[in-house]
C-alpha atoms as a PDB file:
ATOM      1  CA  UNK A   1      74.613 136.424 154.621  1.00  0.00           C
ATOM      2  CA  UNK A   2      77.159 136.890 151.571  1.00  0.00           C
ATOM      3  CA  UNK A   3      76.741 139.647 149.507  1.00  0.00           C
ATOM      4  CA  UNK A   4      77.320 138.318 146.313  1.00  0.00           C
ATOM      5  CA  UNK A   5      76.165 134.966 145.496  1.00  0.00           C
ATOM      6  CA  UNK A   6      79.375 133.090 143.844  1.00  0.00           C
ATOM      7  CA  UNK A   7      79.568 129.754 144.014  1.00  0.00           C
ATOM      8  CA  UNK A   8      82.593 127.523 142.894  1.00  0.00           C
ATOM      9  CA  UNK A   9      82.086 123.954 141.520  1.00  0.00           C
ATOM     10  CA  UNK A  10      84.064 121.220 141.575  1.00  0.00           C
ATOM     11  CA  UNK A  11      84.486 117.584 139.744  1.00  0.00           C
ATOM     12  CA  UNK A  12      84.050 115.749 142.871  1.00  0.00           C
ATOM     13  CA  UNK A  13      82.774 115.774 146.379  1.00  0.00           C
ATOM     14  CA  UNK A  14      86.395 114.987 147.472  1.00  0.00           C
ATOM     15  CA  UNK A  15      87.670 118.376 145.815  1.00  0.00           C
ATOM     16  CA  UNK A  16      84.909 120.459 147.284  1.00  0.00           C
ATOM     17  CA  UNK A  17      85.702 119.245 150.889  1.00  0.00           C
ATOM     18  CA  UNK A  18      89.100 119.862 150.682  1.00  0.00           C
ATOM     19  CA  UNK A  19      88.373 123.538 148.624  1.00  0.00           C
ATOM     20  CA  UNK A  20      86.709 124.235 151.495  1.00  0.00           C
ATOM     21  CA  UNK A  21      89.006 123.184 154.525  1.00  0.00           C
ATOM     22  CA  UNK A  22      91.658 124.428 152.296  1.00  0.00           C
ATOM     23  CA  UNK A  23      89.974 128.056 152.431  1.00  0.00           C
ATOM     24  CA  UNK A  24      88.714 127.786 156.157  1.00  0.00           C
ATOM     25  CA  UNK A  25      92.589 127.478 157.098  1.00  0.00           C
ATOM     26  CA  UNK A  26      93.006 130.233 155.587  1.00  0.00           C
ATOM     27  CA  UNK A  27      90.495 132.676 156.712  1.00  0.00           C
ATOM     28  CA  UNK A  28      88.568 132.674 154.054  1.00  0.00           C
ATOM     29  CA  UNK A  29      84.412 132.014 154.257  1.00  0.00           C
ATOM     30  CA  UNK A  30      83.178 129.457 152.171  1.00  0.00           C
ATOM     31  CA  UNK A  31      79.740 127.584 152.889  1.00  0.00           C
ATOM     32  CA  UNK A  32      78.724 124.120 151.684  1.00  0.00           C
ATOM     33  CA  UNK A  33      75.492 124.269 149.266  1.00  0.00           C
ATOM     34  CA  UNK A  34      73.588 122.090 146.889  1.00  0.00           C
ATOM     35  CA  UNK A  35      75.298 122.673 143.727  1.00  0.00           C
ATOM     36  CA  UNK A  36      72.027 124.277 141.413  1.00  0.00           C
ATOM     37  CA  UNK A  37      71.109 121.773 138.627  1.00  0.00           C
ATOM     38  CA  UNK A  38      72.045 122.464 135.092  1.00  0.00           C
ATOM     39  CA  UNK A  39      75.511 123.512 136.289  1.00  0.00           C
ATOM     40  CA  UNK A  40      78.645 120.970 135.258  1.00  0.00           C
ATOM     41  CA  UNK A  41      80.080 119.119 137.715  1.00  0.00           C
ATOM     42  CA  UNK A  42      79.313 115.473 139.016  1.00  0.00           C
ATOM     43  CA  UNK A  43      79.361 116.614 142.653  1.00  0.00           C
ATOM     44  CA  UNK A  44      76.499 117.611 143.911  1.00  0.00           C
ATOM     45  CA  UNK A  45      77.941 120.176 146.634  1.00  0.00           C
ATOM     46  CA  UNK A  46      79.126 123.665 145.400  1.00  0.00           C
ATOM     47  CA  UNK A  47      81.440 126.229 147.979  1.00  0.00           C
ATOM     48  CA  UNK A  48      79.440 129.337 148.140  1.00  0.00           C
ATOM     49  CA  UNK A  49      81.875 132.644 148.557  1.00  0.00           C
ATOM     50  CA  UNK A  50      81.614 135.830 148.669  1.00  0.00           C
ATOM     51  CA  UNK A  51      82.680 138.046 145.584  1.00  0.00           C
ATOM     52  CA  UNK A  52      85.637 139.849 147.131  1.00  0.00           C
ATOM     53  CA  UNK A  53      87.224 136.308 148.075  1.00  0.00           C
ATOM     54  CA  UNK A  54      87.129 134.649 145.223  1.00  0.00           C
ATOM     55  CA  UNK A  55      90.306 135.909 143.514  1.00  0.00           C
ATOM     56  CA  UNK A  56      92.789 134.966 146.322  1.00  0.00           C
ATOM     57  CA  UNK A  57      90.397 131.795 146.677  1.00  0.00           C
ATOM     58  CA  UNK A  58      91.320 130.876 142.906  1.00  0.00           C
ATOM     59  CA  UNK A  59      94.780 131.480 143.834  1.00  0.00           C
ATOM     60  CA  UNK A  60      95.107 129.712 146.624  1.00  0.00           C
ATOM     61  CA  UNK A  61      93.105 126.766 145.000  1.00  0.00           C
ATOM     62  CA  UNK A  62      95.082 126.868 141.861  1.00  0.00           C
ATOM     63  CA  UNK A  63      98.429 126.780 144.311  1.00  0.00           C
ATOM     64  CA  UNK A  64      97.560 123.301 145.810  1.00  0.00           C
ATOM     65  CA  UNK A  65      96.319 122.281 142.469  1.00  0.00           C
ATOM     66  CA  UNK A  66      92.591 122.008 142.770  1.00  0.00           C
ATOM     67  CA  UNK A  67      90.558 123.578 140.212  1.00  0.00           C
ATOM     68  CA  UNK A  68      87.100 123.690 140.043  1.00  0.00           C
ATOM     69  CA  UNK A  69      84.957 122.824 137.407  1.00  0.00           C
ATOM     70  CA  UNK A  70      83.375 126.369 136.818  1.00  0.00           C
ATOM     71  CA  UNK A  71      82.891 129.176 138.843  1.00  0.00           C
ATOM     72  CA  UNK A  72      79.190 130.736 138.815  1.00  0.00           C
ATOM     73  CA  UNK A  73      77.715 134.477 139.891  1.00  0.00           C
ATOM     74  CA  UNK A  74      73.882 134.723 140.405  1.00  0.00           C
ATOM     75  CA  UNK A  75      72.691 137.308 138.484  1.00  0.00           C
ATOM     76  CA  UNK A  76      69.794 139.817 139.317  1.00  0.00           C
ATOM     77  CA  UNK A  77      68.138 137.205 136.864  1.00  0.00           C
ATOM     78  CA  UNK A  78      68.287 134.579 139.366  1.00  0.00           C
ATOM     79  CA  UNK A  79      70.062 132.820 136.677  1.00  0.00           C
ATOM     80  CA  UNK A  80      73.783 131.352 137.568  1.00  0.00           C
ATOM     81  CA  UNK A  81      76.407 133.034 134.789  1.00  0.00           C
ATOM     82  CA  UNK A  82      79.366 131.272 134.558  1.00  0.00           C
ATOM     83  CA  UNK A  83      82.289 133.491 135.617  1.00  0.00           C
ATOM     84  CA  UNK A  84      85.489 131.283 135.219  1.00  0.00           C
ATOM     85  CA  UNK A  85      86.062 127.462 133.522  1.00  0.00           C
END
């Protein structure tokens, strides 16, 4: 299980799938999830990563041009705080 519970959400289901082959190839663990409702976005998938990751996963995103909507950390809370746009 991922210790930290960041999730990264994108515009469409077509970004998320590719976020997330995109980040497979490159060793990186991202898990499909039901994006949480309330959060933007029109897709209703989210990629799930673990804290350390998601720096060089922003990179790496933001180098083939796909940017998510928002990235999200669940806090102690329960409640998702929105970490990056």
């Amino acid at each position: 299980m991922m210790q930290d519970r960041n999730i990264l959400v994108f515009a469409t289901t077509h970004q998320t799938m590719q976020a997330e082959a995109l980040l497979k190839e490159a060793g990186l663990k991202g898990l499909l999830v039901l994006k949480p409702k309330g959060l933007v976005g029109n897709c209703g998938l989210a990629l799930q990563l673990d804290g350390s990751d998601l720096p060089r996963a922003l990179s790496l995103l933001g180098k083939r041009h796909i940017v998510p909507a928002g990235s999200y950390l669940r806090g102690s809370d329960d409640r998702w705080e929105k970490t990056a746009p």
